[in-house]
N, C-alpha and C. Protein backbone atom coordinates (compact mmCIF):
# COMPACT_ATOMS: atom_id res chain seq x y z
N UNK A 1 134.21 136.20 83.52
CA UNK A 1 135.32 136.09 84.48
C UNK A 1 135.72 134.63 84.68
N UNK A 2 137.01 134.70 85.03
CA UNK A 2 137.64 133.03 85.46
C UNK A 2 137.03 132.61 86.89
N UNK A 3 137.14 131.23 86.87
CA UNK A 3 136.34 130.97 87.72
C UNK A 3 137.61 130.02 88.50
N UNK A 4 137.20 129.65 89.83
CA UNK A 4 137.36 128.81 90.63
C UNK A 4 136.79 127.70 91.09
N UNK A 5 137.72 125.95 91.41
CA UNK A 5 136.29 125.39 92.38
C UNK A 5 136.60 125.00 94.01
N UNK A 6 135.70 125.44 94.84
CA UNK A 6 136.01 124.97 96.16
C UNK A 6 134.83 124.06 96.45
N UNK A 7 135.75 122.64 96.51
CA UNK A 7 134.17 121.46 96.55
C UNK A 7 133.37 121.74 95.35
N UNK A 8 133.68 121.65 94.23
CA UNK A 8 132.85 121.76 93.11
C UNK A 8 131.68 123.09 93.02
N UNK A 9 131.97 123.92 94.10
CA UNK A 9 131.50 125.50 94.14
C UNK A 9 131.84 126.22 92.84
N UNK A 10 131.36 126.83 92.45
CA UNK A 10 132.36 128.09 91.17
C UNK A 10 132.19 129.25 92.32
N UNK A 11 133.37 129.40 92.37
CA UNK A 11 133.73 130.95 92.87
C UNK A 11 134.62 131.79 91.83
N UNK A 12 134.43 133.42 91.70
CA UNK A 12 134.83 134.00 91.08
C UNK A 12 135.68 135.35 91.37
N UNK A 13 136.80 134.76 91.32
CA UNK A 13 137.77 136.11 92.40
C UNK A 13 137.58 137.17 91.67
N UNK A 14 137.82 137.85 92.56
CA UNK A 14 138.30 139.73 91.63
C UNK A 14 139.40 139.42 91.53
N UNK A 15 140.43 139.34 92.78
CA UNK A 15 142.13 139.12 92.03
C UNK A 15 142.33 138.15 92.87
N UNK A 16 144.08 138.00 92.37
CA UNK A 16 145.17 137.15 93.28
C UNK A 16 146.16 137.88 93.60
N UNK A 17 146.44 137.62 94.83
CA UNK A 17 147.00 138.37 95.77
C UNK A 17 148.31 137.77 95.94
N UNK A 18 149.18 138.41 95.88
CA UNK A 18 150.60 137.74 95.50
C UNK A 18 151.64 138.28 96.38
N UNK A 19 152.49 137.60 97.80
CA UNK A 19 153.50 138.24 98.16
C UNK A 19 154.76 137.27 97.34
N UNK A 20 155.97 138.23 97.27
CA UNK A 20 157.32 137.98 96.81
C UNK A 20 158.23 137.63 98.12
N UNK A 21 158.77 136.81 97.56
CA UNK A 21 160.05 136.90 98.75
C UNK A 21 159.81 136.66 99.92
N UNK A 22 158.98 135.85 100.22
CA UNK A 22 158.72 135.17 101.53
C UNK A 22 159.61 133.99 102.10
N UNK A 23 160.74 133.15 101.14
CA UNK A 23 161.01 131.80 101.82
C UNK A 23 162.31 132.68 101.52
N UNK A 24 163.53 132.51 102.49
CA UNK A 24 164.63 132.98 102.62
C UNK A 24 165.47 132.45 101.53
N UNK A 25 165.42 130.62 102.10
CA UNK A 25 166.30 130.25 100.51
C UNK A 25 166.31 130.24 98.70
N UNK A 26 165.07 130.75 98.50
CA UNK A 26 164.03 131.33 97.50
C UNK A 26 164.64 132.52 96.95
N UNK A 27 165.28 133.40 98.33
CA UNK A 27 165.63 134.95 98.35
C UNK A 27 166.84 134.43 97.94
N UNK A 28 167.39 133.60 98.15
CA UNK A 28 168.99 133.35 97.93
C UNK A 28 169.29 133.20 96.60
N UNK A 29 168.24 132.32 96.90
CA UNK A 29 168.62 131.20 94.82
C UNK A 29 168.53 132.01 93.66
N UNK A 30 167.93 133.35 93.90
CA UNK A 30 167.74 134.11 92.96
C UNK A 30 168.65 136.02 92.76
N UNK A 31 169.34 135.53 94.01
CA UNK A 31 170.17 136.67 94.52
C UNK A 31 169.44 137.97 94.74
N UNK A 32 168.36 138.16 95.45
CA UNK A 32 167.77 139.20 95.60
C UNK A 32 167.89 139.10 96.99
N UNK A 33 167.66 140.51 97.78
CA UNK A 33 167.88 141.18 98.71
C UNK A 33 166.45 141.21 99.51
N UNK A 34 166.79 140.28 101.37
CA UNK A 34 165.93 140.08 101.82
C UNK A 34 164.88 141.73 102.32
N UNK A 35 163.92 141.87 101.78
CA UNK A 35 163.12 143.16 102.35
C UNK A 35 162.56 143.44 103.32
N UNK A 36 162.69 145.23 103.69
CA UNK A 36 162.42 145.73 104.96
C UNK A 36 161.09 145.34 104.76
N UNK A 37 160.27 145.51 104.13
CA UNK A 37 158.80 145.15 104.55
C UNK A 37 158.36 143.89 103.35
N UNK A 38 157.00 143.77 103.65
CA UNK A 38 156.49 142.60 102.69
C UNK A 38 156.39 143.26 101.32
N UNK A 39 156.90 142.09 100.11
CA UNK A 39 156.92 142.84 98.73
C UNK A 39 155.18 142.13 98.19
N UNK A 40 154.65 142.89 98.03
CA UNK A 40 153.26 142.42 97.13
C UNK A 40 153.28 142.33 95.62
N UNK A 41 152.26 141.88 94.87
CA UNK A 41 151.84 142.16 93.45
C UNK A 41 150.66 141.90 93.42
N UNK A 42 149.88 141.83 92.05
CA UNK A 42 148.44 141.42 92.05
C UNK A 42 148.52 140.55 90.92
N UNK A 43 147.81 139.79 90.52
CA UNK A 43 147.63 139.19 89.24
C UNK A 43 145.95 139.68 89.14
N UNK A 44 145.52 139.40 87.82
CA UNK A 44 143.92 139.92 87.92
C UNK A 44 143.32 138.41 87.58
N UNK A 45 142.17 138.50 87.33
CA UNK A 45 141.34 137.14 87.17
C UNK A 45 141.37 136.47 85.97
N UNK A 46 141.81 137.62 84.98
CA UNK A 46 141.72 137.06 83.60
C UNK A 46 143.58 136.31 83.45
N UNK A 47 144.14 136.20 84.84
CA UNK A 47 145.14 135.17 84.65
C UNK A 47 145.13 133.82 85.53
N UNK A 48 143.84 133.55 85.89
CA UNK A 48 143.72 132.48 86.55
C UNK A 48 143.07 131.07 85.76
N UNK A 49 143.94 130.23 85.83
CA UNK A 49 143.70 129.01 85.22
C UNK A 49 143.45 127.83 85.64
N UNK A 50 142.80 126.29 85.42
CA UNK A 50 143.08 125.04 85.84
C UNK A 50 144.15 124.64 85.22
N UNK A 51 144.07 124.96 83.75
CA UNK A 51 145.57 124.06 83.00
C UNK A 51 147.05 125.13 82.89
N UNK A 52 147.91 124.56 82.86
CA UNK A 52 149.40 124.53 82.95
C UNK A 52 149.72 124.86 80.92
N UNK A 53 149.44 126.23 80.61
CA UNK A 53 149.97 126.49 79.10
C UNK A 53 151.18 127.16 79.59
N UNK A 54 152.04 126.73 78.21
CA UNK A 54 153.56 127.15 78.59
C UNK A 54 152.72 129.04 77.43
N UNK A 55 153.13 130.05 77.84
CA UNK A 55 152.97 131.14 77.35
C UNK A 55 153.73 131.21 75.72
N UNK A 56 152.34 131.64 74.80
CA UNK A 56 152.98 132.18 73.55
C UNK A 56 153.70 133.06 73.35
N UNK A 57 155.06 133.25 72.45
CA UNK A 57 155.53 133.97 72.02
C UNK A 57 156.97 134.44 73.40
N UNK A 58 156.93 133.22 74.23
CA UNK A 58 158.07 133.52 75.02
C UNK A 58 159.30 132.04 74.83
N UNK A 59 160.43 132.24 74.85
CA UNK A 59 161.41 131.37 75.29
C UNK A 59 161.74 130.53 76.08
N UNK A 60 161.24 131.34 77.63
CA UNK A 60 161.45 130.71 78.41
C UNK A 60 160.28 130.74 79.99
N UNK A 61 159.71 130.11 80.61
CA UNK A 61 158.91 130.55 81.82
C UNK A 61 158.94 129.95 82.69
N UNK A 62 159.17 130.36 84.21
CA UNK A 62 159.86 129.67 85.07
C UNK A 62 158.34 129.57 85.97
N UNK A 63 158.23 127.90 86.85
CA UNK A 63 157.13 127.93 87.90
C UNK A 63 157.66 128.24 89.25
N UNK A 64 156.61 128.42 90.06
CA UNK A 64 156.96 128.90 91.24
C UNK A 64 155.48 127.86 92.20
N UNK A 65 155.78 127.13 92.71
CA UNK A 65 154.20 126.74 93.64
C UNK A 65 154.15 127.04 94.87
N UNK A 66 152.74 127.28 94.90
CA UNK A 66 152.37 128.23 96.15
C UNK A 66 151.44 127.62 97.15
N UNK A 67 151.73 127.60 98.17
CA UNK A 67 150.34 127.69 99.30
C UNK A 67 149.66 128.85 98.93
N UNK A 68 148.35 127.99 98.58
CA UNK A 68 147.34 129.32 98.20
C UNK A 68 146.16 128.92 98.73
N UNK A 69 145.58 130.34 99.07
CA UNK A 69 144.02 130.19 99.95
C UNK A 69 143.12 131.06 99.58
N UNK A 70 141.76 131.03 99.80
CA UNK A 70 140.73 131.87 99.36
C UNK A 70 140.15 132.88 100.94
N UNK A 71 139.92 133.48 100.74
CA UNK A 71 139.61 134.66 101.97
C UNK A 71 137.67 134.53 101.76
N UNK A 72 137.06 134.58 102.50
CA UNK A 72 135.83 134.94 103.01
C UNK A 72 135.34 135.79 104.26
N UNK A 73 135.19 137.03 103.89
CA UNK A 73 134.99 137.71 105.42
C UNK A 73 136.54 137.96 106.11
N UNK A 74 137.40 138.36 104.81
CA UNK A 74 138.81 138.37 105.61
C UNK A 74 139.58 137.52 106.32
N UNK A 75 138.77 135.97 105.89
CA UNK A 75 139.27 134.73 107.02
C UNK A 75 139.33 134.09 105.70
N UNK A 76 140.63 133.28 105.93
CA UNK A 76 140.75 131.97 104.79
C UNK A 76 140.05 130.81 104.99
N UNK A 77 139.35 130.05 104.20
CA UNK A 77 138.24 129.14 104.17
C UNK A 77 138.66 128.30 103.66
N UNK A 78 139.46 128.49 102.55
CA UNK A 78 140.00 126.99 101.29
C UNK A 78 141.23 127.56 100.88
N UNK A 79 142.17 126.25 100.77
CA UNK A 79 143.33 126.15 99.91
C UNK A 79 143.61 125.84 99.02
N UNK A 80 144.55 125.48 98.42
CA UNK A 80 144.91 124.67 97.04
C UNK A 80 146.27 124.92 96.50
N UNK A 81 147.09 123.93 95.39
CA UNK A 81 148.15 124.28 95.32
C UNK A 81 148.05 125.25 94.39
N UNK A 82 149.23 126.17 94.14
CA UNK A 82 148.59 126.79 92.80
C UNK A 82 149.89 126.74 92.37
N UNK A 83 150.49 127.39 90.87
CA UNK A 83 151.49 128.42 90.27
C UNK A 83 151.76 129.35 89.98
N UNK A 84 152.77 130.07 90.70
CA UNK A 84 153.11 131.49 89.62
C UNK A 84 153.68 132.02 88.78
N UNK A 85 153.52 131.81 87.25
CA UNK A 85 154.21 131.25 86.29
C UNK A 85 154.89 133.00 86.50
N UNK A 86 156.16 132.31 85.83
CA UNK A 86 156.86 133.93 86.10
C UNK A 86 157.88 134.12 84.42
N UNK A 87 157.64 135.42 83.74
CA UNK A 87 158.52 135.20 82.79
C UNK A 87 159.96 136.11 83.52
N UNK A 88 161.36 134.99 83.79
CA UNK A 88 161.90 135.48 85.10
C UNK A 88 163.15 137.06 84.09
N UNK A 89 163.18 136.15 83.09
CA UNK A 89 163.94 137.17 81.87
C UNK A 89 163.51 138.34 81.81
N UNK A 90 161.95 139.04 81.63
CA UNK A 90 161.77 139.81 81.50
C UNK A 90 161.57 140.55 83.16
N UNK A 91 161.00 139.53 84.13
CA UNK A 91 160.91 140.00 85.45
C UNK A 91 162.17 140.69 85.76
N UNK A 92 163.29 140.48 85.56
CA UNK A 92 164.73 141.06 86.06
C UNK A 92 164.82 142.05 85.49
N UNK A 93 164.67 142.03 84.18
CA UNK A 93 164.68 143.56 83.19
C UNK A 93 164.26 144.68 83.88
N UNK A 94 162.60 144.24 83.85
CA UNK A 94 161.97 145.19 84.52
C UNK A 94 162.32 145.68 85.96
N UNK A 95 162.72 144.44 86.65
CA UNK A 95 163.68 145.33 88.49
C UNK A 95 164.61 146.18 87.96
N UNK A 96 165.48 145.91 87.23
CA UNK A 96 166.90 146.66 87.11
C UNK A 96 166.57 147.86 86.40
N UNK A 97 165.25 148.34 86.22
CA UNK A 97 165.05 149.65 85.28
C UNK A 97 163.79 150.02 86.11
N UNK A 98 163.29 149.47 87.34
CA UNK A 98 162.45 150.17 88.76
C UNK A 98 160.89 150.04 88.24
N UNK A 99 161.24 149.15 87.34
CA UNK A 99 159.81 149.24 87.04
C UNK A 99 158.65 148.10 87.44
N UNK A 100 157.17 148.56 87.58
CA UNK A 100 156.02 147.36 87.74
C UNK A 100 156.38 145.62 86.75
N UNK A 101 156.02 144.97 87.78
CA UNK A 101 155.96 143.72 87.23
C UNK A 101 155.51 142.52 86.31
N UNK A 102 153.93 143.77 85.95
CA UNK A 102 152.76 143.14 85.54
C UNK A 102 153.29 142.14 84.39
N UNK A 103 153.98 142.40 83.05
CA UNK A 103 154.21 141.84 81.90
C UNK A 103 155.13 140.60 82.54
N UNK A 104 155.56 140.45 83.42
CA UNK A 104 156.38 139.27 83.61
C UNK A 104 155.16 138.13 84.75
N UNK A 105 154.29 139.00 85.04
CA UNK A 105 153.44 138.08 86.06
C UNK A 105 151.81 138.21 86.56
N UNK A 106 151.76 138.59 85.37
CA UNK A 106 149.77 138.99 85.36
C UNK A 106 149.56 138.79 84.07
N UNK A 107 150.39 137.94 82.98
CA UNK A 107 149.90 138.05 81.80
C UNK A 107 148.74 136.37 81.95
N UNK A 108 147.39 136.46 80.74
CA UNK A 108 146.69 135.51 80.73
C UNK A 108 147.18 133.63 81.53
N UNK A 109 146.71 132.95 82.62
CA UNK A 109 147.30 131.57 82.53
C UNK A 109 148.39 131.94 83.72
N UNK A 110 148.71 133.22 84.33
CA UNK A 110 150.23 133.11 85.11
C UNK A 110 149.55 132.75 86.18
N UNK A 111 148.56 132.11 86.57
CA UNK A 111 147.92 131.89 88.08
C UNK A 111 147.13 130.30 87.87
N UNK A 112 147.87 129.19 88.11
CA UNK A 112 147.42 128.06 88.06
C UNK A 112 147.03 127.17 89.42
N UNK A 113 145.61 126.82 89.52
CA UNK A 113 145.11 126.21 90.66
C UNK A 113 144.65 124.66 90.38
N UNK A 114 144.97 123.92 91.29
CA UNK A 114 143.99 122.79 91.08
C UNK A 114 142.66 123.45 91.71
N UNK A 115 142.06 122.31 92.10
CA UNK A 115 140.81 122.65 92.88
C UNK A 115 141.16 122.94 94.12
N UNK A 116 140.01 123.73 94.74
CA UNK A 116 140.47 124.37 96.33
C UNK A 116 139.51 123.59 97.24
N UNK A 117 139.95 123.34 98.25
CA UNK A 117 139.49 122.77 99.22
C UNK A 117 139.31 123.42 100.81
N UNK A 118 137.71 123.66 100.86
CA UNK A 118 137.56 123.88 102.71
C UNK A 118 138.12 123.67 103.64
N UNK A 119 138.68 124.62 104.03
CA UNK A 119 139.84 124.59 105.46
C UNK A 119 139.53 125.16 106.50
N UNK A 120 139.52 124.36 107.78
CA UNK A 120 139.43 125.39 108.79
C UNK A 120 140.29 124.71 109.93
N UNK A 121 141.26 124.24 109.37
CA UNK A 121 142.42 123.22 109.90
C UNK A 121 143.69 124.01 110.89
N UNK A 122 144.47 124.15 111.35
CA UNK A 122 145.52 125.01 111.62
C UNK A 122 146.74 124.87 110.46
N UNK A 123 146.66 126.38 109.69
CA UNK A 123 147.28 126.77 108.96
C UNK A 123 148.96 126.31 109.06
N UNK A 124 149.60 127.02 110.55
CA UNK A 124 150.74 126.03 110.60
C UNK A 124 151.10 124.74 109.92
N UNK A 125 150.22 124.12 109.41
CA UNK A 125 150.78 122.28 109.51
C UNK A 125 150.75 122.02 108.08
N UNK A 126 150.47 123.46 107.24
CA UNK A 126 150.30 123.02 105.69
C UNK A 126 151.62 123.21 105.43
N UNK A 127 152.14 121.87 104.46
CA UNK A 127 152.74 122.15 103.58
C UNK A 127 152.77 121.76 101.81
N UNK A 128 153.89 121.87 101.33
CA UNK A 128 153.70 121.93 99.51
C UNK A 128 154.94 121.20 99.08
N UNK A 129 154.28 120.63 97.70
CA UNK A 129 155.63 119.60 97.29
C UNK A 129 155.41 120.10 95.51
N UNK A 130 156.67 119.92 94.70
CA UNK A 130 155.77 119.94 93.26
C UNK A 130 157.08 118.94 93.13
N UNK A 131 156.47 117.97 92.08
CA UNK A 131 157.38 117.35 91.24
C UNK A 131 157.25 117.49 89.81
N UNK A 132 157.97 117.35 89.10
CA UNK A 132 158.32 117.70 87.61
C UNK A 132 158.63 116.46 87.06
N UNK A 133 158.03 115.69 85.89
CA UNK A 133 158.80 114.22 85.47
C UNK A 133 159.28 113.63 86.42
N UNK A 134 158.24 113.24 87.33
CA UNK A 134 158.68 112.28 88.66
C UNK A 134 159.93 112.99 89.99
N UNK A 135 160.61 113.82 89.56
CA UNK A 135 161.65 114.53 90.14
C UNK A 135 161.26 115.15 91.53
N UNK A 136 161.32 115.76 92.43
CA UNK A 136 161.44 116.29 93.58
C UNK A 136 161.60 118.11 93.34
N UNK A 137 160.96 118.85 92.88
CA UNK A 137 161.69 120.31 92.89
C UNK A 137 161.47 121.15 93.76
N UNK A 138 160.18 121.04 94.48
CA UNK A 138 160.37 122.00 95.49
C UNK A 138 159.17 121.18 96.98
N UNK A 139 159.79 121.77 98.23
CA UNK A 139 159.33 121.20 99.10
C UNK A 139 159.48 122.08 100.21
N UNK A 140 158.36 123.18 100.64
CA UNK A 140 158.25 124.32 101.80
C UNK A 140 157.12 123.50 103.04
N UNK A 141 156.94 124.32 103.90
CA UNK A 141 156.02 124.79 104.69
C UNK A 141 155.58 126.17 105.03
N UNK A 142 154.70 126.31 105.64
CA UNK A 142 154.23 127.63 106.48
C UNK A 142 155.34 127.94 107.51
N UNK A 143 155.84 127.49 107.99
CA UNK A 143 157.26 127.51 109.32
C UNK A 143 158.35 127.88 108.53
N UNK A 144 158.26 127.74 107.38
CA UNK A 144 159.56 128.90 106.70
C UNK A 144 159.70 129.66 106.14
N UNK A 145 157.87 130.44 106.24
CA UNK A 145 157.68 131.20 105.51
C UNK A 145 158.09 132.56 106.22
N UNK A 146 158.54 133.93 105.70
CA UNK A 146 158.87 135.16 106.60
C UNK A 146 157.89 135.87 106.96
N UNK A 147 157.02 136.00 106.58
CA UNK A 147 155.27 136.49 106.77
C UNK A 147 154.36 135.31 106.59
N UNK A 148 153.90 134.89 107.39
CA UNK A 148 153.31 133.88 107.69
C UNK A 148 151.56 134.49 107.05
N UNK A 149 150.61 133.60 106.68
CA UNK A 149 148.96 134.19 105.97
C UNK A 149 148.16 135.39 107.02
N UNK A 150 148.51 134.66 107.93
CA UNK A 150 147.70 136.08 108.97
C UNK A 150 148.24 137.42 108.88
N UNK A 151 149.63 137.46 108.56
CA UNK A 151 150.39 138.60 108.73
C UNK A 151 150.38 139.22 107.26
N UNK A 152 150.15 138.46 106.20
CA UNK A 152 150.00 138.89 104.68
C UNK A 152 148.64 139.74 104.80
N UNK A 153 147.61 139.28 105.14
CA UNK A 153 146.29 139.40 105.59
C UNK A 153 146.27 141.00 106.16
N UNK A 154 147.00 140.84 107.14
CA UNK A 154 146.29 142.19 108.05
C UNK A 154 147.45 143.15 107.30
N UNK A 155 148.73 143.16 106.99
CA UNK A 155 149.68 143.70 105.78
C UNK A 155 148.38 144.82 104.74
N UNK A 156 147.96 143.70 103.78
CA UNK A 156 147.30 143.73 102.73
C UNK A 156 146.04 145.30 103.67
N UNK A 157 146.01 144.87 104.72
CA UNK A 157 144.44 145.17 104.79
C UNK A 157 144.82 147.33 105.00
N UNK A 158 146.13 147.17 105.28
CA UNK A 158 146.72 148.54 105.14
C UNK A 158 145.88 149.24 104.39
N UNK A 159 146.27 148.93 102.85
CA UNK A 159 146.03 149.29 101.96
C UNK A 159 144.83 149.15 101.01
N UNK A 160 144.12 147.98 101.71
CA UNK A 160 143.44 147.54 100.07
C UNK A 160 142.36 146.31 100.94
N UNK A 161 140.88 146.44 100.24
CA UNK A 161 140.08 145.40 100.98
C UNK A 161 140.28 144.17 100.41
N UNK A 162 139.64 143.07 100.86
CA UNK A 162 140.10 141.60 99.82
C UNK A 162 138.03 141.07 100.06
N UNK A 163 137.39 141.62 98.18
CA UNK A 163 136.42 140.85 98.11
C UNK A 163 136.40 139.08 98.70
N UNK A 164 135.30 138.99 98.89
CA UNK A 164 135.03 137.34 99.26
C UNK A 164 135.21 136.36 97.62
N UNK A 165 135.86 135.39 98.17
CA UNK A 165 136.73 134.64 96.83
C UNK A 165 138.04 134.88 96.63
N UNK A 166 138.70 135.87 96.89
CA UNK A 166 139.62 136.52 96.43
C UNK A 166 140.65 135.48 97.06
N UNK A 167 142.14 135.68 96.56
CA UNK A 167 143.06 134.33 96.32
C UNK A 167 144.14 134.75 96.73
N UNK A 168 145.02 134.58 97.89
CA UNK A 168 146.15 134.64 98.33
C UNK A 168 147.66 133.86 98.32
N UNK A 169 148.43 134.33 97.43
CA UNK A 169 149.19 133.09 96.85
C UNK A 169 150.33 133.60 98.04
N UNK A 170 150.69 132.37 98.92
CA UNK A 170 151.74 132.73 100.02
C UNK A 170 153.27 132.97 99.58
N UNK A 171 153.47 132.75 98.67
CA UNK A 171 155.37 132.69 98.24
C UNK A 171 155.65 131.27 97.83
N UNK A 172 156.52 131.67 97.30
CA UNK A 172 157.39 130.20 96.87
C UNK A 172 158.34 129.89 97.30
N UNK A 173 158.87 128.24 97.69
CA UNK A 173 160.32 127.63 98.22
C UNK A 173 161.57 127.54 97.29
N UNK A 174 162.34 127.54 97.84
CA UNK A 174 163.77 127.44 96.76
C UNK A 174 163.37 126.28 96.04
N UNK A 175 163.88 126.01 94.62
CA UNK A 175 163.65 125.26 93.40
C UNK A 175 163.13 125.54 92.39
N UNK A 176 162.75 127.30 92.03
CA UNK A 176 162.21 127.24 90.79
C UNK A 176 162.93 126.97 89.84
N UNK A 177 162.22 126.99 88.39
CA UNK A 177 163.00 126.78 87.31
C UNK A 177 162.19 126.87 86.26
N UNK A 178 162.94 126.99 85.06
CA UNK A 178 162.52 126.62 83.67
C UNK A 178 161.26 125.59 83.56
N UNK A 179 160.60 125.00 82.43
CA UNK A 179 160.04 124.50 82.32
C UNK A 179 159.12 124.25 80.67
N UNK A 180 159.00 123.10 80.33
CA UNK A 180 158.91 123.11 78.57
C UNK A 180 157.75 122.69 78.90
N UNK A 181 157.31 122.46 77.40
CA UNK A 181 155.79 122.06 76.69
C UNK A 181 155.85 120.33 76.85
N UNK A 182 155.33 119.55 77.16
CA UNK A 182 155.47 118.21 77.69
C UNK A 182 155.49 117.85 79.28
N UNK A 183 155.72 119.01 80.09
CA UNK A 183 156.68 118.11 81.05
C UNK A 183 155.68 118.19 82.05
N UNK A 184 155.96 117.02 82.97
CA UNK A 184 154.34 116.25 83.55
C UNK A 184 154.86 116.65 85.14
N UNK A 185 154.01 118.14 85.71
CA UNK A 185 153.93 118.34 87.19
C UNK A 185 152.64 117.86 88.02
N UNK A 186 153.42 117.23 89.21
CA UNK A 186 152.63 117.08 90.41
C UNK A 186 152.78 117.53 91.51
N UNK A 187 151.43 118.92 91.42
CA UNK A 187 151.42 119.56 93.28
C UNK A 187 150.38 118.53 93.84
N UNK A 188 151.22 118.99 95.88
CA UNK A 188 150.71 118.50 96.13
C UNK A 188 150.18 119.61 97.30
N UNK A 189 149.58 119.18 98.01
CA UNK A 189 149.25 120.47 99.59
C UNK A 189 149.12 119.10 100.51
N UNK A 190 150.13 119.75 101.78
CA UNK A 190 149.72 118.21 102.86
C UNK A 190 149.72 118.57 104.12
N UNK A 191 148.56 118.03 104.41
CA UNK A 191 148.07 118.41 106.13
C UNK A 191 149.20 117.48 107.28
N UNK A 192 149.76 117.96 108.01
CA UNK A 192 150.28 117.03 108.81
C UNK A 192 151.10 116.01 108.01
N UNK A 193 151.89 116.28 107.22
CA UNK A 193 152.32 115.47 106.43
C UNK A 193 151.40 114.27 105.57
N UNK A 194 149.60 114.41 105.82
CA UNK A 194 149.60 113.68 104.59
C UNK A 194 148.52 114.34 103.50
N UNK A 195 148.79 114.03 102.56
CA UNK A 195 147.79 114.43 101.16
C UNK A 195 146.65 114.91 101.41
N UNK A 196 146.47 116.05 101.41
CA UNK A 196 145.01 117.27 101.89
C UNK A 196 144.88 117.17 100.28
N UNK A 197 145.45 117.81 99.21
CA UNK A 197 145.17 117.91 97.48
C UNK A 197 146.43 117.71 96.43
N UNK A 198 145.85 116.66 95.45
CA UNK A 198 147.04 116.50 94.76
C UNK A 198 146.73 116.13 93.22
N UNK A 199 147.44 117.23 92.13
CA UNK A 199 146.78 117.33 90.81
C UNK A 199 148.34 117.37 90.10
N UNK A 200 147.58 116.63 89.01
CA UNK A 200 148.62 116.62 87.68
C UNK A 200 148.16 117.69 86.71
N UNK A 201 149.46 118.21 86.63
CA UNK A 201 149.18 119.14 85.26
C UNK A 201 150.28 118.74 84.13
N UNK A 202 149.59 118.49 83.16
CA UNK A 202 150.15 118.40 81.61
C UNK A 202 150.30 119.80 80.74
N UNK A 203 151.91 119.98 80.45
CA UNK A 203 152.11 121.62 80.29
C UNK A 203 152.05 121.58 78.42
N UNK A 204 150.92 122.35 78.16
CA UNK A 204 150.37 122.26 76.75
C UNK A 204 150.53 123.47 76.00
């Protein structure tokens, strides 16, 4: 199984826990329709990565970065930035014909983390930055999110338990996009506006 590190821990999720459509202008940029309830997915473990591979045998794959956290005992413990690599071409296909998502967003590598870090901070005050070749592309908080982690949490718990380790990717802010083989991203995660975790990924 893929592994994780929190503080140089190996932890080993069962899955990643994925809501859609959480940041409004996110909902816009992509012309989809804000939802009556929270939209979920799963990714499994065998798509969780440290490095940033652009996917074989596709054209094109768009990032998405996430406030992401690890659950222990149903309580989040650690964060980190992550990605949700999305193939968005085939993702649309598959909406417009009602179908599951998996091939556009659970394939090997679609779940990218730096390292995670122990939190027991107030969740409110996190926010996320990614830059691309020095550039600016995306820049959220928790305060604009539409389901905020507690409410994903007890959502989720409807339906489905969340083993200890297990990985909650909060949504993404308006700015996704494309993205090639070369191009040099930096997430960041920031407490109170300053640097809680911040990793370069080289997309190989």
């Amino acid at each position: 199984m893929n592994k994780i590190l929190i503080d140089n821990k190996e932890i080993y999720p069962s899955k990643v826990f994925c809501i859609g459509r959480n940041y409004t202008e996110h909902i816009a940029e992509l012309n989809n329709e804000t939802p009556d309830e929270m939209v979920f997915f799963i990714k499994p473990n065998s798509a969780i990565s440290n490095t940033l591979v652009f996917p074989k045998g596709n054209e094109s794959c768009h990032y998405e970065a996430e406030i992401s956290f690890v659950l222990e005992k149903n309580q989040i413990v650690a964060v980190s930035f992550g990605l949700d690599l999305t193939l968005r071409e085939i993702q649309t296909k598959l909406k417009t014909k009602g179908l599951p998502w998996e091939r556009a967003k659970a394939f090997d590598g679609a779940a990218v983390f730096s390292e995670f870090k122990a939190f027991n901070g107030d969740i409110n005050k996190l926010s996320i930055q990614l830059f691309i070749n020095g550039e600016l592309k995306q820049d959220g908080n928790v305060s604009m999110m539409i389901n905020k982690p507690s409410e994903i949490i007890k959502e989720a718990n409807t339906f489905l338990s969340f083993e200890d380790g297990d990985i909650i990717m909060s949504g993404t802010p308006k700015g996704v996009g494309k993205f090639e083989i070369g191009d040099k991203f930096l997430g960041k995660i920031l407490y109170e506006d300053k640097v809680l975790i911040q990793k370069e990924f080289i997309v190989s």
